[in-house]
Protein backbone atom coordinates (compact mmCIF):
# COMPACT_ATOMS: atom_id res chain seq x y z
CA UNK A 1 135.83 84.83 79.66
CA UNK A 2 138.31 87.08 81.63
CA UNK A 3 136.53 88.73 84.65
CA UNK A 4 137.19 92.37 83.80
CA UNK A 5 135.16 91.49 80.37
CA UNK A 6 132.38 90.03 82.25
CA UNK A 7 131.86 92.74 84.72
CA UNK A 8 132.24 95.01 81.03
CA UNK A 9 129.58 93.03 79.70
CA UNK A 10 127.18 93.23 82.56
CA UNK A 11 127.98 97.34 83.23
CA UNK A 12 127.32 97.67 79.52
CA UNK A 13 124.23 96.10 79.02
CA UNK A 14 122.46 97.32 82.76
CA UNK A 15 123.49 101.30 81.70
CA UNK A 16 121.63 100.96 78.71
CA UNK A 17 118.93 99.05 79.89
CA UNK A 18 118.26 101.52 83.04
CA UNK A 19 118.57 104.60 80.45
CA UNK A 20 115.48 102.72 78.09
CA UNK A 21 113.77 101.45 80.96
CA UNK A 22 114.36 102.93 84.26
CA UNK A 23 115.96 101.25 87.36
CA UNK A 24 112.61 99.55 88.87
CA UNK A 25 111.43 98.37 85.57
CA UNK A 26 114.37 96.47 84.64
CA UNK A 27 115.28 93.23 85.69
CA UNK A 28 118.61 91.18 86.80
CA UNK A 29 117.61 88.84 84.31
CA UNK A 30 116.98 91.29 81.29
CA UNK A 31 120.86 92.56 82.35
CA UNK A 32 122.06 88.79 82.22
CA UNK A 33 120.08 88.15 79.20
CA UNK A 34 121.70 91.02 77.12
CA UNK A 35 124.65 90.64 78.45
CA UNK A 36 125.05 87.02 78.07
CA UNK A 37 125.99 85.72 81.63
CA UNK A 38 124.38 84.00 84.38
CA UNK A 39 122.69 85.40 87.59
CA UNK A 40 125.38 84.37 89.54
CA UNK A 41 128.00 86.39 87.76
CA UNK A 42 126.14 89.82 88.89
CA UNK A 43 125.65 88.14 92.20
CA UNK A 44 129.58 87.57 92.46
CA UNK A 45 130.44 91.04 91.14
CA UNK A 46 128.22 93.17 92.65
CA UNK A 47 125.87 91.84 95.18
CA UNK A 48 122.63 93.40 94.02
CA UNK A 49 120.92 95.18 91.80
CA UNK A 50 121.07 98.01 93.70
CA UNK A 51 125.09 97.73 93.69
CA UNK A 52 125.16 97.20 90.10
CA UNK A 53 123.21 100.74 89.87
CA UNK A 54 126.03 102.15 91.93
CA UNK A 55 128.64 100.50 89.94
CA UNK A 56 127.09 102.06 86.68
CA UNK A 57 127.14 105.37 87.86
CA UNK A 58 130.54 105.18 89.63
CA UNK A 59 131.94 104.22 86.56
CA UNK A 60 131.56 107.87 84.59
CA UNK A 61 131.29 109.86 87.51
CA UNK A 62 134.82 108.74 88.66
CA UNK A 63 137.03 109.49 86.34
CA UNK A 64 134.42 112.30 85.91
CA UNK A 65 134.72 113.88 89.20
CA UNK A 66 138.60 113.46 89.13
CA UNK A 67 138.75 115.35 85.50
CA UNK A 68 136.18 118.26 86.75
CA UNK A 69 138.73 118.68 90.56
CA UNK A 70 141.68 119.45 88.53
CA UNK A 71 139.96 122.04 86.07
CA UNK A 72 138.36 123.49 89.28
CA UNK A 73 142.33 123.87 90.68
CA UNK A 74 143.50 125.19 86.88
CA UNK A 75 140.70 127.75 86.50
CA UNK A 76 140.97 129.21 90.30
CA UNK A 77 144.97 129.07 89.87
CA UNK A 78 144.33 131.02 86.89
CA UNK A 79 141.85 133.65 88.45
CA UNK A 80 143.89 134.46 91.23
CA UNK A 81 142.47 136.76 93.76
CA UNK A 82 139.02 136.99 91.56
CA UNK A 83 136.41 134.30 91.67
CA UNK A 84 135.90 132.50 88.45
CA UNK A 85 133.08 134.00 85.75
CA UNK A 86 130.07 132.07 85.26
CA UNK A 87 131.25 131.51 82.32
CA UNK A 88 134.27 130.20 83.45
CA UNK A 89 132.95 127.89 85.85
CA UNK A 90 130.35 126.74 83.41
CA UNK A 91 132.70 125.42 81.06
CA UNK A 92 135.06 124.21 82.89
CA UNK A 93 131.72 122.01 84.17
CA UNK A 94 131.13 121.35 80.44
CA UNK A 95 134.30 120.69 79.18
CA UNK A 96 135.24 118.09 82.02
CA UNK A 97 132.09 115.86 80.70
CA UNK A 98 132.50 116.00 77.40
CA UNK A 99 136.00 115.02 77.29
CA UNK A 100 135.90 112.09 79.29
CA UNK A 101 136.85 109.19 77.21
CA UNK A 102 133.86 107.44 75.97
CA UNK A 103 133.14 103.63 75.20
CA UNK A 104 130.45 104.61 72.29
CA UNK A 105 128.80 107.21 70.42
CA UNK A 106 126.00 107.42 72.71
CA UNK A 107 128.23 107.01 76.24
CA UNK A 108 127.29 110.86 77.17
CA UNK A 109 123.51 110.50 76.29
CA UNK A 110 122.94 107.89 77.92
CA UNK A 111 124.64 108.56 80.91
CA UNK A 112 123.05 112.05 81.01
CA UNK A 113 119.61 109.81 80.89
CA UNK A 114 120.64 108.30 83.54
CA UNK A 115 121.28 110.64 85.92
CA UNK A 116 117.84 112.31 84.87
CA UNK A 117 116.36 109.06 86.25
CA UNK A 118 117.83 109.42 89.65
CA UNK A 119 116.21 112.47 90.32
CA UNK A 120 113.21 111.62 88.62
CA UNK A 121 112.52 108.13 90.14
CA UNK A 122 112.53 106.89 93.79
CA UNK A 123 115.54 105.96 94.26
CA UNK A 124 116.89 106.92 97.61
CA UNK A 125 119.51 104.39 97.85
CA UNK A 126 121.30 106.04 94.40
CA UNK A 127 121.05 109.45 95.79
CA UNK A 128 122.43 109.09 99.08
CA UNK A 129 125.18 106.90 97.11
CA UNK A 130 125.76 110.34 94.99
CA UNK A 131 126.31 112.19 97.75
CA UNK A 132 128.69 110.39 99.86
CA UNK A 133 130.88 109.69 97.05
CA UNK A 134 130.31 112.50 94.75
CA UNK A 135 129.28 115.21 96.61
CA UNK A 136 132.57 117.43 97.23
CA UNK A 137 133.12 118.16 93.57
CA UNK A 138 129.32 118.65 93.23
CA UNK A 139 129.85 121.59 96.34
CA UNK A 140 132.80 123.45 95.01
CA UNK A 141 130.89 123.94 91.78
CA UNK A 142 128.09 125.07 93.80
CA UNK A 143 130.40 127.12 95.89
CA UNK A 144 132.04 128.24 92.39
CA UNK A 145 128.25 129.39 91.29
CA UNK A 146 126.89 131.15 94.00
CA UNK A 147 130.66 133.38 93.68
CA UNK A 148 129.65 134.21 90.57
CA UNK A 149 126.06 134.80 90.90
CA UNK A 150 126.42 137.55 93.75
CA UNK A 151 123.48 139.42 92.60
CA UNK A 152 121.10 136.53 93.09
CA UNK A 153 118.74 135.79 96.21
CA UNK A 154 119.26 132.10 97.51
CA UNK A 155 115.80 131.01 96.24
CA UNK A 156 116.71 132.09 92.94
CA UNK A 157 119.41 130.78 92.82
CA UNK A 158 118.04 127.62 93.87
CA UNK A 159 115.55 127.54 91.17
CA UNK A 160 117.84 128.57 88.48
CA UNK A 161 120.43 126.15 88.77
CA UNK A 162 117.65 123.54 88.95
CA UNK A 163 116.52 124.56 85.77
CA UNK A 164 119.76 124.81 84.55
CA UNK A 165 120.31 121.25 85.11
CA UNK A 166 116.82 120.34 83.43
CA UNK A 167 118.25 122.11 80.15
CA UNK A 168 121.18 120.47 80.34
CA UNK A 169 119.76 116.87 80.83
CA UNK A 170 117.37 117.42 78.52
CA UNK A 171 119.90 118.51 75.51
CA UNK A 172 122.41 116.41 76.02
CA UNK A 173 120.44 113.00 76.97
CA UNK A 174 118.98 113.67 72.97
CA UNK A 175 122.10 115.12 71.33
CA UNK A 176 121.37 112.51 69.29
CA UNK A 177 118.28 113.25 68.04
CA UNK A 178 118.85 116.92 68.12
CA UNK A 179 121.58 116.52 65.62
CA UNK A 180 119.91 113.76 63.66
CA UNK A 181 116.76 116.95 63.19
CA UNK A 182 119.19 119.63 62.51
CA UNK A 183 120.71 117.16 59.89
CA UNK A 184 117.42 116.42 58.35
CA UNK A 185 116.44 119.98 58.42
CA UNK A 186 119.48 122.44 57.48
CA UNK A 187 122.01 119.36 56.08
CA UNK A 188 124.62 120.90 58.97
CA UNK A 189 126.26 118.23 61.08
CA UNK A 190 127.10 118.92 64.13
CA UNK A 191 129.48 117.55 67.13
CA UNK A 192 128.42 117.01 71.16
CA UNK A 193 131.42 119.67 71.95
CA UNK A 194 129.68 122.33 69.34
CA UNK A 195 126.39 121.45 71.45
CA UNK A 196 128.18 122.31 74.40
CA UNK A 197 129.90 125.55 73.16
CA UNK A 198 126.42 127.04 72.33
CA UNK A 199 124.50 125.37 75.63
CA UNK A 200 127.26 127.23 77.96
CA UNK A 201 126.09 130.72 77.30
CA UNK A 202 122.73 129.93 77.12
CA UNK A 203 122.78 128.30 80.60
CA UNK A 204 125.10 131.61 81.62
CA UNK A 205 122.41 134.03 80.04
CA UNK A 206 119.80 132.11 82.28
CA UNK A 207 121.73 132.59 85.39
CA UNK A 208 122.29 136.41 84.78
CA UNK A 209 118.89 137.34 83.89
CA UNK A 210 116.73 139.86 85.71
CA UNK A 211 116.23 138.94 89.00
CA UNK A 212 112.35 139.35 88.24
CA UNK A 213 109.39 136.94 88.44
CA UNK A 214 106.98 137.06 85.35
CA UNK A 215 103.89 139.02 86.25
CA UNK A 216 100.84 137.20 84.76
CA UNK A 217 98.83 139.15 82.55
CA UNK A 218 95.81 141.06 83.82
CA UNK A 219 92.79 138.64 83.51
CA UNK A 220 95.15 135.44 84.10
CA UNK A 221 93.39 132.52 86.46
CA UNK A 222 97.12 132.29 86.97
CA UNK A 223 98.17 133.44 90.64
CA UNK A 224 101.65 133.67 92.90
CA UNK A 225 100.66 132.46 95.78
């Protein structure tokens, strides 16, 4: 077996065991199991487990973070003088993911699980590897966002791309059960890219709302504190 199809194998079968599982619950040997090698072919090609996670991530994000730099440089070219439209920036976001060359059906959804899990678990290690290696594309968007969203205090601004995030992890880690339902119910099929095109201005409408905070009806045991 030729190395690059080993380190394939192994990469292939830890992404979609961390996405069913999470990182601590899965094993070295439930990646060696599925992916049919010994423990000391992930302890030759990675190190640890915690170097394979790295490696899994690295993989999309990559390529990923290359794609999204030069649509940054095309849409800013393009603007001129004027800072990109939420819009704009949104998509450009959008677009750069769901064109990346994938090695399934399910390469986006799971990845998108993925990096749900490295926010939502403790795993320092992943996040600090994130940063350091991903974090200047991750910036300019944020730079790119906050030139759009003038209007916006920095607290909600905070908040609102955090739950724009949450929407977006949350729709496109089950595209494929979204589009299985919307099958069942309306016999429409439906592509990730068309999920995209209608999440963009959704997540744009979010971002442009009222900069208001719900008051809680009179009577609530709900308080602001």
């Amino acid at each position: 077996m030729a190395q690059s199809d080993t380190v394939d194998r192994i990469l292939d079968a830890a992404e979609e065991l961390f996405a069913e599982r999470g990182f601590s619950e899965t094993s070295l040997r439930m990646i060696t199991s599925k992916a049919k090698v010994n423990l000391a072919a992930v302890n030759y090609h990675f190190g640890s487990k915690n170097a394979l996670i790295h490696a899994v991530f690295a993989r999309f994000l990559t390529p990923f973070s290359a794609t999204l730099e030069k649509a940054f440089d095309e849409l800013e070219e393009s603007c001129g003088d004027q800072p990109p439209t939420l819009n704009q920036t949104l998509w450009a976001l959008t677009e750069s993911a769901v064109r990346m060359p994938q090695r399934n059906e399910k390469g986006i959804s799971i990845f998108m699980r993925l990096l749900g899990l490295a926010y939502t678990q403790s795993q320092g290690h992943l996040r600090k590897f994130l940063e350091q290696e991903y974090g200047d594309p991750f910036s300019r968007f944020m730079r790119l966002l906050k030139a759009a969203t003038p209007q916006l205090s920095a607290v909600d601004r905070y908040w609102r791309i955090q739950f724009m995030l949450g929407a977006t992890a949350f729709t496109m880690s089950s595209s494929d059960a979204l589009r299985d339902i919307l099958q069942n119910k309306t016999g429409v099929e439906t592509s990730v890219q068309e999920i995209a095109m209608r999440l963009v201005p959704f997540l744009a409408a979010g971002m442009q709302a009222e900069d208001t905070m719900l008051v809680p009806p009179k009577g609530s045991k709900v308080s602001v504190a």
